[in-house]
Protein backbone atom coordinates (compact mmCIF):
# COMPACT_ATOMS: atom_id res chain seq x y z
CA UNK A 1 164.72 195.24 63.28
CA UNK A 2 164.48 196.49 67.02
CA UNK A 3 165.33 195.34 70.05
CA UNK A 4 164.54 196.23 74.09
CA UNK A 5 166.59 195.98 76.81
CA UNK A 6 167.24 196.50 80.63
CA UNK A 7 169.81 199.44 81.24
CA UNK A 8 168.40 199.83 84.46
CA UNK A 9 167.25 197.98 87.36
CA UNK A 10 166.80 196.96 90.86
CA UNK A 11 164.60 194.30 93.12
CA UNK A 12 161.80 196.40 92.11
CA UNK A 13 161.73 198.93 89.25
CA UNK A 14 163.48 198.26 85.63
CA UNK A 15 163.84 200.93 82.69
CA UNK A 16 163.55 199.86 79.34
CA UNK A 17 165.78 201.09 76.35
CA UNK A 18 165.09 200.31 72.71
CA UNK A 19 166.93 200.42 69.35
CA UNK A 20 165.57 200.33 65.85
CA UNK A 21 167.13 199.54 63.06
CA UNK A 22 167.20 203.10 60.89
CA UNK A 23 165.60 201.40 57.20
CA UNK A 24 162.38 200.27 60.08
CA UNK A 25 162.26 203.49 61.99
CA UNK A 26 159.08 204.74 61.74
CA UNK A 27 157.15 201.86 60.58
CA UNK A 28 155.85 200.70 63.97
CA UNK A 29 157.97 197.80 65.76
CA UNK A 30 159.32 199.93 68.74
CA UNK A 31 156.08 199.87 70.57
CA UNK A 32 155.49 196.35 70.16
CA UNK A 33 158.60 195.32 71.44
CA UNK A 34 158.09 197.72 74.19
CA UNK A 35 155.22 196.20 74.84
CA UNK A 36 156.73 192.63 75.29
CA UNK A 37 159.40 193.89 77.10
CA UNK A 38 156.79 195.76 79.57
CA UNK A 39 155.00 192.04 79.54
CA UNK A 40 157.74 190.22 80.69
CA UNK A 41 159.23 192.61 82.61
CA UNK A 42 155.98 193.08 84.67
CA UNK A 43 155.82 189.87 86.09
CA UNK A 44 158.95 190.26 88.09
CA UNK A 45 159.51 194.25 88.66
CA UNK A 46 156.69 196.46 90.19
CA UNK A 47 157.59 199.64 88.63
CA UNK A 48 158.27 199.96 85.04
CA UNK A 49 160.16 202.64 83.28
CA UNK A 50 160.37 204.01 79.41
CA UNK A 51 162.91 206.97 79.75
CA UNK A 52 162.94 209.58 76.60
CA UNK A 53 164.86 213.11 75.83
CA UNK A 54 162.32 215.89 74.58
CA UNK A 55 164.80 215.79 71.99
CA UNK A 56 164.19 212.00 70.60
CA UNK A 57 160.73 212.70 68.77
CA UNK A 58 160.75 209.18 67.34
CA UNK A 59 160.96 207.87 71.28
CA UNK A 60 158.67 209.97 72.21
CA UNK A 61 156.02 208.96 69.69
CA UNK A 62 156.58 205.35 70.95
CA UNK A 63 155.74 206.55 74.59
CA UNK A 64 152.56 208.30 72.80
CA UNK A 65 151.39 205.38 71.59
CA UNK A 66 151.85 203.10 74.24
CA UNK A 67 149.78 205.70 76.11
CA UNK A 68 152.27 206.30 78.79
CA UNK A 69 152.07 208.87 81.62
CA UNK A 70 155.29 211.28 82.27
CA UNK A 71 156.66 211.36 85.32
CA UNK A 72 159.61 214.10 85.05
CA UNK A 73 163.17 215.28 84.17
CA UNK A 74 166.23 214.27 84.84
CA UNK A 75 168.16 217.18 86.02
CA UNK A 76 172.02 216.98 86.04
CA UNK A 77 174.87 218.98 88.32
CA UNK A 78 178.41 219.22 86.42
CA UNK A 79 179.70 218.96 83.53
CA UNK A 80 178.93 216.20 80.78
């Protein structure tokens, strides 16, 4: 139904990424898994991260609720 994972890290900080099955998208698992992730993760990283677009509305709703603080953008030099 949805799963976290690490993308991301180093010695210290680790970003989390998450996937939800489409049919359970909206029905609340995301930030519960975020959660556990953030649990487990927290015991060996200092800095935790939860990266979003201002596009992903559904991702940003699970940052909402998990009552997270922004911290920027990502800015980006070139072409994609």
């Amino acid at each position: 139904m949805c799963i976290a994972h690490t993308p991301v890290a180093n010695a210290v900080a680790a970003e989390s990424g998450i996937w939800t099955r489409e049919d359970f998208r909206g029905r609340g698992p995301a930030p519960a898994v975020v959660a556990a992730w953030a649990a487990r993760e927290g015991r060996r990283k200092d800095v935790l991260f939860y990266r979003t677009s201002a596009g992903n509305r559904a991702s940003r709703a699970v940052a909402r609720t998990l009552g997270l603080t922004p911290l920027g953008w990502i800015w980006t030099v070139g072409a994609r």
